[in-house]
Protein backbone atom coordinates (compact mmCIF):
# COMPACT_ATOMS: atom_id res chain seq x y z
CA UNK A 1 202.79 85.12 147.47
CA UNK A 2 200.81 82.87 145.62
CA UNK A 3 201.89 82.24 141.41
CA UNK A 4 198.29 84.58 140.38
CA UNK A 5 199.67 86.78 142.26
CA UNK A 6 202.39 87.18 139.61
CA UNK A 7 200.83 86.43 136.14
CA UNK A 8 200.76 90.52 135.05
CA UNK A 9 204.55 89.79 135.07
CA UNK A 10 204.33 87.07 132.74
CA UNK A 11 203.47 88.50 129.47
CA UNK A 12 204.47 85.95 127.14
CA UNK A 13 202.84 82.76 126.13
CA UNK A 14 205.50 79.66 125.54
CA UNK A 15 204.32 76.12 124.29
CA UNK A 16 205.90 72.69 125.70
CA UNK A 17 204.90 69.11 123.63
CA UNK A 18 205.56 66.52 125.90
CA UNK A 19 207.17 62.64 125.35
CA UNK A 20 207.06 62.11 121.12
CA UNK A 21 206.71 58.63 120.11
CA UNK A 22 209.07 56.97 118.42
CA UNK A 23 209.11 54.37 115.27
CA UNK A 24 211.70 51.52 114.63
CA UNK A 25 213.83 54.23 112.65
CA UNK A 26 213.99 56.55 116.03
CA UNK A 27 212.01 58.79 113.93
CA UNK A 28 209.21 60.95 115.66
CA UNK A 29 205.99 59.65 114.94
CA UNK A 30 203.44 62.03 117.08
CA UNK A 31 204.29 64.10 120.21
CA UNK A 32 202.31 63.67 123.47
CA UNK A 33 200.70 66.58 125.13
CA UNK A 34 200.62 70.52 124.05
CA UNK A 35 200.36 72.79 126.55
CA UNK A 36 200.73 76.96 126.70
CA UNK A 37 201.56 78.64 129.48
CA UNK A 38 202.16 82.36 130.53
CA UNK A 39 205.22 83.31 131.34
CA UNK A 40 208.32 86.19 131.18
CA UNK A 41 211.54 84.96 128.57
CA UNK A 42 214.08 86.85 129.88
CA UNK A 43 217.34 87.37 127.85
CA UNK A 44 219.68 87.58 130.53
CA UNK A 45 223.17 85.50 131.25
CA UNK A 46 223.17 83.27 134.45
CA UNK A 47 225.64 81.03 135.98
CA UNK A 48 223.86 77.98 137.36
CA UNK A 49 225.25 74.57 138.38
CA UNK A 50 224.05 71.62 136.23
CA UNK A 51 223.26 68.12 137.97
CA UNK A 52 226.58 67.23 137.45
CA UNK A 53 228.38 70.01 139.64
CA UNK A 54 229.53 71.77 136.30
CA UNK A 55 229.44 75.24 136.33
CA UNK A 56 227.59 76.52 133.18
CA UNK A 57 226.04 79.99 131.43
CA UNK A 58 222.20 80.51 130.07
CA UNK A 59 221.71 83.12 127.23
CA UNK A 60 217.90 83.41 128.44
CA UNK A 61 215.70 82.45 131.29
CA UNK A 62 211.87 81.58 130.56
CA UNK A 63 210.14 81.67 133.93
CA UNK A 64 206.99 79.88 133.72
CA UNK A 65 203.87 80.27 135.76
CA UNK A 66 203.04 76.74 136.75
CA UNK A 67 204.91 73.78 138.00
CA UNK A 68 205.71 72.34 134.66
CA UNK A 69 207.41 68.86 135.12
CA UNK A 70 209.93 69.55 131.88
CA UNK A 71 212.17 66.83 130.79
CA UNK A 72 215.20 68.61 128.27
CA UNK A 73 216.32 65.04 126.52
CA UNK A 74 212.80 64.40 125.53
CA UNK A 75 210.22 67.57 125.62
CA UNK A 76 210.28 70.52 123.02
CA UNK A 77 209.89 74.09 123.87
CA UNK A 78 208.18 76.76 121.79
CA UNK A 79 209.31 80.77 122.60
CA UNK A 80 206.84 83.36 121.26
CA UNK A 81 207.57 84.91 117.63
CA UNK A 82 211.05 87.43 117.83
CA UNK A 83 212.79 85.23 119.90
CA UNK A 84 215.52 83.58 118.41
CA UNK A 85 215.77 80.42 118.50
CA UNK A 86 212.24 80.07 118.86
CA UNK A 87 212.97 76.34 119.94
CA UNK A 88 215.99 76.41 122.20
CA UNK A 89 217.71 73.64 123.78
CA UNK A 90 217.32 73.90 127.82
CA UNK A 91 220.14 73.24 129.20
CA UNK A 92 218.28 73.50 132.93
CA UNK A 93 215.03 72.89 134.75
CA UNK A 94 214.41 74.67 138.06
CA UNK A 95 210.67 74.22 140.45
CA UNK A 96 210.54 76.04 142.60
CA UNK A 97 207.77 75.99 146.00
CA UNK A 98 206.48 78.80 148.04
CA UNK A 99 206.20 76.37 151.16
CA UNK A 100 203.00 75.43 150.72
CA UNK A 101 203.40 73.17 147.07
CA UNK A 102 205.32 73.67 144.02
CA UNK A 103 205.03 77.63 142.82
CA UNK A 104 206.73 78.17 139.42
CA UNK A 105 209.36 77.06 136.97
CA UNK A 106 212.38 78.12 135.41
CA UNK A 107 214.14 77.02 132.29
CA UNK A 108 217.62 77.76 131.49
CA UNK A 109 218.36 77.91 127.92
């Protein structure tokens, strides 16, 4: 099924800035790319394993639309107004393919 296929499902709209720049202090001095996406934040606890083999527990899932390349030490991610946090620390980044090329994304916070 290809990811168009599956937008109605995705109701929300989530924003990810890419790579920030850095000054001499560490301080952020502008953020790369801002992108939106649709997609479905689901508040939901799931067990995943992290790269390291340790078992660990999300307090939400945001399942995104697109093959977003998401990188949790450096890129920040913006949840719709009510959700709270509205910028959560992932703790997880799953892509996901249908076979054919990469399908969706999802982000365990």
């Amino acid at each position: 099924m290809a990811i168009g296929e599956w937008l109605d499902l995705m109701p929300h709209t989530i924003t990810i800035k890419t790579v920030p720049t850095y000054n001499d202090y560490k301080e952020i001095t502008s953020w790369g790319t801002t992108t939106t996406y649709s997609a479905l934040v689901q508040e939901e606890r799931r067990q995943f394993r992290s790269v390291g083999g340790e078992d660990k527990v999300s307090k939400a899932v945001v399942y995104i639309g697109a093959a977003v390349d998401f990188n949790p030490d450096t890129d920040d991610l913006t949840l719709p107004s009510g959700f709270d946090p509205q910028n959560p620390k992932v703790q997880a980044v799953f892509r996901y393919s249908d076979g054919v090329a990469a399908h969706h994304t999802e982000l365990f916070l």
